[in-house]
Each structure stands twice: as structure tokens, then as C-alpha cells.
C-alpha atoms as a PDB file:
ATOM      1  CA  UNK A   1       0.000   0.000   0.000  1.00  0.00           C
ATOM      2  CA  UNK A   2       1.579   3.654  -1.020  1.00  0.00           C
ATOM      3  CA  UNK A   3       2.509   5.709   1.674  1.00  0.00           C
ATOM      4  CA  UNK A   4       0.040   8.977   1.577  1.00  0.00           C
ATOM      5  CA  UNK A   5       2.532  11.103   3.818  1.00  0.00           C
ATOM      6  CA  UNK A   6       4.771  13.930   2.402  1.00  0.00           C
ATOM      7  CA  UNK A   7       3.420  13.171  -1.254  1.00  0.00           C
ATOM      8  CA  UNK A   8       4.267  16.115  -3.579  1.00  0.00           C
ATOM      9  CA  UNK A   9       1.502  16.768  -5.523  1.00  0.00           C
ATOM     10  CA  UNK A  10       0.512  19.192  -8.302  1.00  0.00           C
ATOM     11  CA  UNK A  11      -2.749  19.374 -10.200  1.00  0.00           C
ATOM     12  CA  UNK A  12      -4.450  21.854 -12.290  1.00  0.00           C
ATOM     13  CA  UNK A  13      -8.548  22.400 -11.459  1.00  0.00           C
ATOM     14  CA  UNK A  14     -11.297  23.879 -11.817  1.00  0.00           C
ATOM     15  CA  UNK A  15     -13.972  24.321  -9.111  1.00  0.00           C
ATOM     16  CA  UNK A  16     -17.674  24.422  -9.782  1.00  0.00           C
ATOM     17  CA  UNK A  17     -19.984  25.545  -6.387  1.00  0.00           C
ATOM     18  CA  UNK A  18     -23.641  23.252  -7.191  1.00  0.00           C
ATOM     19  CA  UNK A  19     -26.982  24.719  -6.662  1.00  0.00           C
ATOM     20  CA  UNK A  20     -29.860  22.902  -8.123  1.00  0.00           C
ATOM     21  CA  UNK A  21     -28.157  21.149 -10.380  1.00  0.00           C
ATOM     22  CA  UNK A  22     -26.138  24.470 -11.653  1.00  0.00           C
ATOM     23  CA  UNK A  23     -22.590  24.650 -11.283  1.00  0.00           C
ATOM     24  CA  UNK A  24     -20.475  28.008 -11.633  1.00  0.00           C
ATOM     25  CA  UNK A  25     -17.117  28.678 -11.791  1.00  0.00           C
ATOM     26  CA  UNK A  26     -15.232  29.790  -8.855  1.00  0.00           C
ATOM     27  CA  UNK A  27     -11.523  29.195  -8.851  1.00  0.00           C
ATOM     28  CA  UNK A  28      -9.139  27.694 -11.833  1.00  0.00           C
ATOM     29  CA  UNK A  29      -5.652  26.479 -11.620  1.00  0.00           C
ATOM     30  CA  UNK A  30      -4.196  26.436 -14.918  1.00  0.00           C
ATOM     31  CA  UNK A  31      -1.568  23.866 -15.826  1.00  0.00           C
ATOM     32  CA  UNK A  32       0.830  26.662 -16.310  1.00  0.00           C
ATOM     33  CA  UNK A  33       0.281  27.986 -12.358  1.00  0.00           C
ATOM     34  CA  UNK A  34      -0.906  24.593 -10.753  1.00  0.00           C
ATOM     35  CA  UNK A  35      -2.391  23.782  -7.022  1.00  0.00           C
ATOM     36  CA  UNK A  36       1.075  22.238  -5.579  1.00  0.00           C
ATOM     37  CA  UNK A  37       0.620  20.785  -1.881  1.00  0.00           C
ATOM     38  CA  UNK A  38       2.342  18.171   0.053  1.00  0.00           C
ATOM     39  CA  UNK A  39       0.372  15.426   1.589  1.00  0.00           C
ATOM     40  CA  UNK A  40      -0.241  15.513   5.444  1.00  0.00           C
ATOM     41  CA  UNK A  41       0.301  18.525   6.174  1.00  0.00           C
ATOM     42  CA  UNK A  42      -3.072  20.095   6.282  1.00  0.00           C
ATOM     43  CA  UNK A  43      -2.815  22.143   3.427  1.00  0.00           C
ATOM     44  CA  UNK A  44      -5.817  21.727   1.739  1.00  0.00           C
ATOM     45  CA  UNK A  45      -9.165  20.168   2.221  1.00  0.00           C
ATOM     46  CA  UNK A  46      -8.970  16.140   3.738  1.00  0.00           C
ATOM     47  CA  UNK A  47     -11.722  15.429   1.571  1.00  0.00           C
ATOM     48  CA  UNK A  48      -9.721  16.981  -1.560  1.00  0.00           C
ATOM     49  CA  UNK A  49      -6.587  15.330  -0.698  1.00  0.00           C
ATOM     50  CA  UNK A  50      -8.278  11.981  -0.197  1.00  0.00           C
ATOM     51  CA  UNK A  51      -9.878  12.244  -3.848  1.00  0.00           C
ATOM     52  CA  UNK A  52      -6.459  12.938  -5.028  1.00  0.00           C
ATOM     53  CA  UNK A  53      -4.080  10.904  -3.452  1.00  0.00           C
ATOM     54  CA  UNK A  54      -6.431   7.855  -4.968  1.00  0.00           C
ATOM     55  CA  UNK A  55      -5.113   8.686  -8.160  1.00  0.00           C
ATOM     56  CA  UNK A  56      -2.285   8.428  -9.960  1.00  0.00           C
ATOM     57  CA  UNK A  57       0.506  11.019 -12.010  1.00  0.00           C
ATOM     58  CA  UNK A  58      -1.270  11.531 -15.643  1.00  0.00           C
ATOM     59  CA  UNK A  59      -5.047  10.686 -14.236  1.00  0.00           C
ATOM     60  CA  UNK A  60      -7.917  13.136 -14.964  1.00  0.00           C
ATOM     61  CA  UNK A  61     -10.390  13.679 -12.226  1.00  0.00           C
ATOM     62  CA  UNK A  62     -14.629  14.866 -11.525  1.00  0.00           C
ATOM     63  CA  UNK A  63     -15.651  14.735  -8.157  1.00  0.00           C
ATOM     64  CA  UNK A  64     -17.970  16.739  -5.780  1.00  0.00           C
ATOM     65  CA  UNK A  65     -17.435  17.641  -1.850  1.00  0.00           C
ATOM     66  CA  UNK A  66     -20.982  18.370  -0.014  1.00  0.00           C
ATOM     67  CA  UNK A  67     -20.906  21.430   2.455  1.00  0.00           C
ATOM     68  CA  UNK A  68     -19.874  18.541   5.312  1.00  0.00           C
ATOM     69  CA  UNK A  69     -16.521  17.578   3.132  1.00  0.00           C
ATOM     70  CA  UNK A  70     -15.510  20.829   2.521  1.00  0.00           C
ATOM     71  CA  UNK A  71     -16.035  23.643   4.449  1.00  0.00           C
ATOM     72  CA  UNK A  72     -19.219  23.140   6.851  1.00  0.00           C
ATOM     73  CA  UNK A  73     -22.460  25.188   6.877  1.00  0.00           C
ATOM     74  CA  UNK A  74     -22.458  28.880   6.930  1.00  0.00           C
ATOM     75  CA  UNK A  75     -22.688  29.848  10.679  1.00  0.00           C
ATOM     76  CA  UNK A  76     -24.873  33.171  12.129  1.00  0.00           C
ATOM     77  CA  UNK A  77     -22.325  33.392  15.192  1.00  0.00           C
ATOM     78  CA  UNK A  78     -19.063  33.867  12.269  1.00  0.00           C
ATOM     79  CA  UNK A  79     -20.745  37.155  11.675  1.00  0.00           C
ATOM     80  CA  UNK A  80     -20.048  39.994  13.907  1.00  0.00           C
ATOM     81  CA  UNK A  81     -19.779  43.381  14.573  1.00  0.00           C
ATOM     82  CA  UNK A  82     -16.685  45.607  15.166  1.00  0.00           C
ATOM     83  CA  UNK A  83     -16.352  49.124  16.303  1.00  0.00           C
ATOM     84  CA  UNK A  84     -15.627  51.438  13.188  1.00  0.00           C
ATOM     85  CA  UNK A  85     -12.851  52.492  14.954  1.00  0.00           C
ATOM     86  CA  UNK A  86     -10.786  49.402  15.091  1.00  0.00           C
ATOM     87  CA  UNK A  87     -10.548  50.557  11.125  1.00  0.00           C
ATOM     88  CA  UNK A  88      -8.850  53.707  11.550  1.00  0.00           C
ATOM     89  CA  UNK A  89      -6.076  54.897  10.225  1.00  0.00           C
ATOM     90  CA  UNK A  90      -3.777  58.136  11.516  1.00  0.00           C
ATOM     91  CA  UNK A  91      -7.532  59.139  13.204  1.00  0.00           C
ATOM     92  CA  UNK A  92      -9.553  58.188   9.713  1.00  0.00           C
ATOM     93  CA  UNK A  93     -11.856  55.556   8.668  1.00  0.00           C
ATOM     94  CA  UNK A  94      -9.953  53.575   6.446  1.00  0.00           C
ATOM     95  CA  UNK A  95     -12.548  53.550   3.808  1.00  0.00           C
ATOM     96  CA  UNK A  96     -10.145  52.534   0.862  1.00  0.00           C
ATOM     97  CA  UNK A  97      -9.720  48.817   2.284  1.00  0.00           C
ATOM     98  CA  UNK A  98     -12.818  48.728   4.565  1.00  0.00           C
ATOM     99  CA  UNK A  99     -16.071  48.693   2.244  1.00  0.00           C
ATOM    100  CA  UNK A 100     -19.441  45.777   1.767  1.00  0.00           C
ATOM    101  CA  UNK A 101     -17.090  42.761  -0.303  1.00  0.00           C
ATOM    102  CA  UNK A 102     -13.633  43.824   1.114  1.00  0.00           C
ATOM    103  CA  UNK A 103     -11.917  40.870   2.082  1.00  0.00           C
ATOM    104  CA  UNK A 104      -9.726  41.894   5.156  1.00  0.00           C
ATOM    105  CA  UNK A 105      -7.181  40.822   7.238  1.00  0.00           C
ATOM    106  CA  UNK A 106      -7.563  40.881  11.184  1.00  0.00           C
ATOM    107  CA  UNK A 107      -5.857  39.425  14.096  1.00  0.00           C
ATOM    108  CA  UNK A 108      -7.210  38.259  17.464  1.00  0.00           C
ATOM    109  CA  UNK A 109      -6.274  38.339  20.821  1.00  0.00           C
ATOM    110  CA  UNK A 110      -3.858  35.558  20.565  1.00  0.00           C
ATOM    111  CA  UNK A 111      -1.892  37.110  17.548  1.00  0.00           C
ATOM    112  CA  UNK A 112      -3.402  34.870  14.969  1.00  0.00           C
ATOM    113  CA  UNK A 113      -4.063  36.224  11.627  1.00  0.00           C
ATOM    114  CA  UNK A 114      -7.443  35.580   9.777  1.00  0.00           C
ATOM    115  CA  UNK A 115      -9.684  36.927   7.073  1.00  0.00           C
ATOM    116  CA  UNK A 116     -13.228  38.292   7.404  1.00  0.00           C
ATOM    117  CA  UNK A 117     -15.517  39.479   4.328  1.00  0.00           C
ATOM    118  CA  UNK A 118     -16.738  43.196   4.892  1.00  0.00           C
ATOM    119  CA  UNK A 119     -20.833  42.628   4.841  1.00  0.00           C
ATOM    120  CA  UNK A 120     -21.726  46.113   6.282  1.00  0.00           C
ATOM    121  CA  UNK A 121     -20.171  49.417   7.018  1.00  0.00           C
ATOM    122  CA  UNK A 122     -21.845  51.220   9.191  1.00  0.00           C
ATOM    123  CA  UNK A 123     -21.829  54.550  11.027  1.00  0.00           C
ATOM    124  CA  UNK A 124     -20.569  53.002  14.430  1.00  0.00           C
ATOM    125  CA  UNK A 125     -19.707  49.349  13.517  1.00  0.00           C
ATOM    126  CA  UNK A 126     -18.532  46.877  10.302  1.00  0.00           C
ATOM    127  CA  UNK A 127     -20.289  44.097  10.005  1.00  0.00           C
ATOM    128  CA  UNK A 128     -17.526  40.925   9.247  1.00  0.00           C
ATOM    129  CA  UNK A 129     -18.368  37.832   7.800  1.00  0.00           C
ATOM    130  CA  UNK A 130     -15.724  35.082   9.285  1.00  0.00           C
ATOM    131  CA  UNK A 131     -17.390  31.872   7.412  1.00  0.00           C
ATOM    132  CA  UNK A 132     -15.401  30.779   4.347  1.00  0.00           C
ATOM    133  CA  UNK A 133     -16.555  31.892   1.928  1.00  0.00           C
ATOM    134  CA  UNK A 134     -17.529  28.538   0.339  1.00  0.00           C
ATOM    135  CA  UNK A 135     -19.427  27.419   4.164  1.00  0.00           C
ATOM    136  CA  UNK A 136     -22.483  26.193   2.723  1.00  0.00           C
ATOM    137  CA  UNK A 137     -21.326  24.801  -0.694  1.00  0.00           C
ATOM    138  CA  UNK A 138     -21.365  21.836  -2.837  1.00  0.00           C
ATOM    139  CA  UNK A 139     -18.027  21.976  -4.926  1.00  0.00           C
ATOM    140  CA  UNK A 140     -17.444  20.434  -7.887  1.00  0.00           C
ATOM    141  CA  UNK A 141     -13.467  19.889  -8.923  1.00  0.00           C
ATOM    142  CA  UNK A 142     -12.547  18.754 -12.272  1.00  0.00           C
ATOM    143  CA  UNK A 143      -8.770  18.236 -13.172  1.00  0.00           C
ATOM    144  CA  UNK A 144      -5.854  16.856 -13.852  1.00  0.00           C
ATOM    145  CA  UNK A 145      -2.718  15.251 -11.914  1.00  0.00           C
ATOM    146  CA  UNK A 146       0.327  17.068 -13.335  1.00  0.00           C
ATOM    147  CA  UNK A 147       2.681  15.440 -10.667  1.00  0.00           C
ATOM    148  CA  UNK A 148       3.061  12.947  -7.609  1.00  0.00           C
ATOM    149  CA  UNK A 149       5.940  12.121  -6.319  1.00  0.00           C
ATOM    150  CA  UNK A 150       7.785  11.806  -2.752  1.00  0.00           C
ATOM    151  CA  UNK A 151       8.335  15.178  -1.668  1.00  0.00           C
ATOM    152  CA  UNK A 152      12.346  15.767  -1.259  1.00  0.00           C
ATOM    153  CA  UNK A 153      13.403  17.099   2.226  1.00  0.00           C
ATOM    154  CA  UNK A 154      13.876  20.318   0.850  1.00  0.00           C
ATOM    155  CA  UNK A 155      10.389  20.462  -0.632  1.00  0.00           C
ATOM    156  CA  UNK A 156       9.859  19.827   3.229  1.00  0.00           C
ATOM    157  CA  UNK A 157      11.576  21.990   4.500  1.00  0.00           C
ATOM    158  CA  UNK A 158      10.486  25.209   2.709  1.00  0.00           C
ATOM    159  CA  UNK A 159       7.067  24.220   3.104  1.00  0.00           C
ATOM    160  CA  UNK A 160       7.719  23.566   7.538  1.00  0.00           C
ATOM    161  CA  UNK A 161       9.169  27.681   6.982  1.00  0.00           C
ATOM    162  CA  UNK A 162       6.187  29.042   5.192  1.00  0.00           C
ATOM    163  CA  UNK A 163       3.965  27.393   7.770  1.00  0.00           C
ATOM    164  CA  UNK A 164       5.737  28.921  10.591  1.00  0.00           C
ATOM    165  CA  UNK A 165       5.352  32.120   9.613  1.00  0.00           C
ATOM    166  CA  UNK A 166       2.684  34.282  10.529  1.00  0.00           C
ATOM    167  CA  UNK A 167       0.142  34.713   7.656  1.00  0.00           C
ATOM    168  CA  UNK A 168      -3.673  35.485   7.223  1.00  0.00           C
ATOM    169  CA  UNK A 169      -4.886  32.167   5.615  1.00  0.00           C
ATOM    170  CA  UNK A 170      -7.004  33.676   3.395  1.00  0.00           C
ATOM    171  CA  UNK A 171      -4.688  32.605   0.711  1.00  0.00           C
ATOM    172  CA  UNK A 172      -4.556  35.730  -1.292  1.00  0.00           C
ATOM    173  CA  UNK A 173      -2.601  37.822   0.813  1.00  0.00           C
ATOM    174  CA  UNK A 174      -2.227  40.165  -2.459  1.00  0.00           C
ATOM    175  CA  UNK A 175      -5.465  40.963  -3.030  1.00  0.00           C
ATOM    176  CA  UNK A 176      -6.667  40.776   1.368  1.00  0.00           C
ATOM    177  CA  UNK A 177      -4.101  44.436   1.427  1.00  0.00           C
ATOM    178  CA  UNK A 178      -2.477  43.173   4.226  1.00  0.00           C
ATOM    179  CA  UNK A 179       0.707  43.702   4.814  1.00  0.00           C
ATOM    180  CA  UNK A 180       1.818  40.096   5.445  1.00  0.00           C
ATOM    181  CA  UNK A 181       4.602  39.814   2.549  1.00  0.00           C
ATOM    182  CA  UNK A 182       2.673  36.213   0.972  1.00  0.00           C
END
């Protein structure tokens, strides 16, 4: 039986959300720019790397994750509200990151970094939306395995140091505006 730990892998997807039979296109990774991840390590969805690591280098691939398999239901208690002030800026709203569809970066009282989707500004508070974004969703992935392989220790390695270091996990850290150097 193949070992499932500390595969490299690299595919190239698209992903479909499913409503009533409808899918729509979310998220694409191109051959040219593919989803790379090493097994075990958390980096993307169990359910997706389960589908995956069934399959082998060259192997094409359809499959759908329920809400449960991916990323839960949408939860009322994820959305809250903030003061506006927490958003200021040298004594100013911060109005050019903070607006309704701003996806912004925020840390809590333990120093972890996060994301939250702007649902609301209002005159005293901003309403945040911490659910993923996809809570609630059937996916739909359909793809391609460009590459598995063992992962070589220094594959390892640089992937142990980008872990380590403090990030939002929104995984778009250039388009969030924070400052987190992802």
C-alpha cells in the first residue's frame, strides 16, 4: 500500500460551487500555475486530498465535496460586529480597504491572523463575515494530476518555513491588502 505522507503533488482544477443542479465557476488552476501541496500537512481540504491521493501522475479527475466535506455550513455566530474604529487609520476611517465585499485581514487576541468578508459598514460598527466563503457549498473539482511524487526534504523543508510564519490564511494575501509579505 503507497505511503500517503509527504506526497508532492501538483494538479491543475477547476472548481464548480452546485446549486440545483447548476454549477459556476469559482476558482481555476491552470496547468501553467498549478495547485502544488504536500500530503499531510493540512494544506488543503482532507476530503480533496483523499480524492487525489487515490489517483495516480497523468489521471484526470470529476468529483464533488458536499458542504460537510468541505467547508461546513455557513454559521450566524461567524458574523459579527466591530467598532468602526478598530478601522482607523492616523484618526480616519480607512474607507479605501474597509467597504461591503472587502476581504480583510484581522488578528485576534492571541496574535493569529485571519480573514473576514466586509458585509456592512456602518456609522458606528462593520459588520464581518468570518465563514469561508464557500461554508455552505457543494463543490465540484474537475482536473488533472500534473505530478506525484515523494516530496524531497527540501520540498519539506520550505514548506515547515512558510507554515511557521505568521500569515492570514485567506490565501490571497495580495489581493486581502495586508501587509503580510505572501
Amino acid at each position: 500500500m503507497e505511503q500517503n505522507q509527504n506526497l508532492f503533488v501538483a494538479v491543475n482544477y477547476k472548481l464548480y460551487t452546485v446549486e440545483n443542479g447548476q454549477a459556476e465557476l469559482v476558482e481555476e488552476a491552470p496547468a501553467e500555475k498549478p495547485f502544488q501541496f504536500i500530503s499531510g500537512f493540512g494544506i488543503t481540504l482532507d476530503s480533496f486530498e483523499q480524492q487525489i491521493l487515490k489517483l495516480e501522475k497523468g489521471a484526470d479527475f470529476n468529483f464533488e465535496l458536499t458542504s460537510e466535506q468541505a467547508y461546513g455550513q455557513a454559521e450566524a455566530e461567524r458574523i459579527i460586529d466591530l467598532e468602526r474604529s478598530i478601522f482607523n487609520v492616523n484618526g480616519q476611517f480607512d474607507s479605501q480597504h474597509i467597504f461591503e465585499g472587502a476581504i480583510v485581514p484581522l488578528k485576534n487576541e492571541d496574535g493569529n491572523l485571519f480573514c473576514g468578508r466586509v458585509l456592512l459598514v456602518g456609522e458606528e460598527k462593520v459588520r464581518i463575515d468570518l465563514n469561508h466563503p464557500l461554508a455552505g457549498k457543494t463543490l465540484r473539482f474537475e482536473g488533472h494530476v500534473i505530478e506525484k511524487r515523494e516530496a524531497t526534504n527540501q520540498e519539506i523543508s520550505k514548506l515547515i518555513e512558510q507554515l511557521s510564519q505568521d500569515h492570514c490564511g485567506c490565501g490571497d494575501c495580495g489581493d486581502c491588502g495586508s501587509d503580510c509579505g505572501d
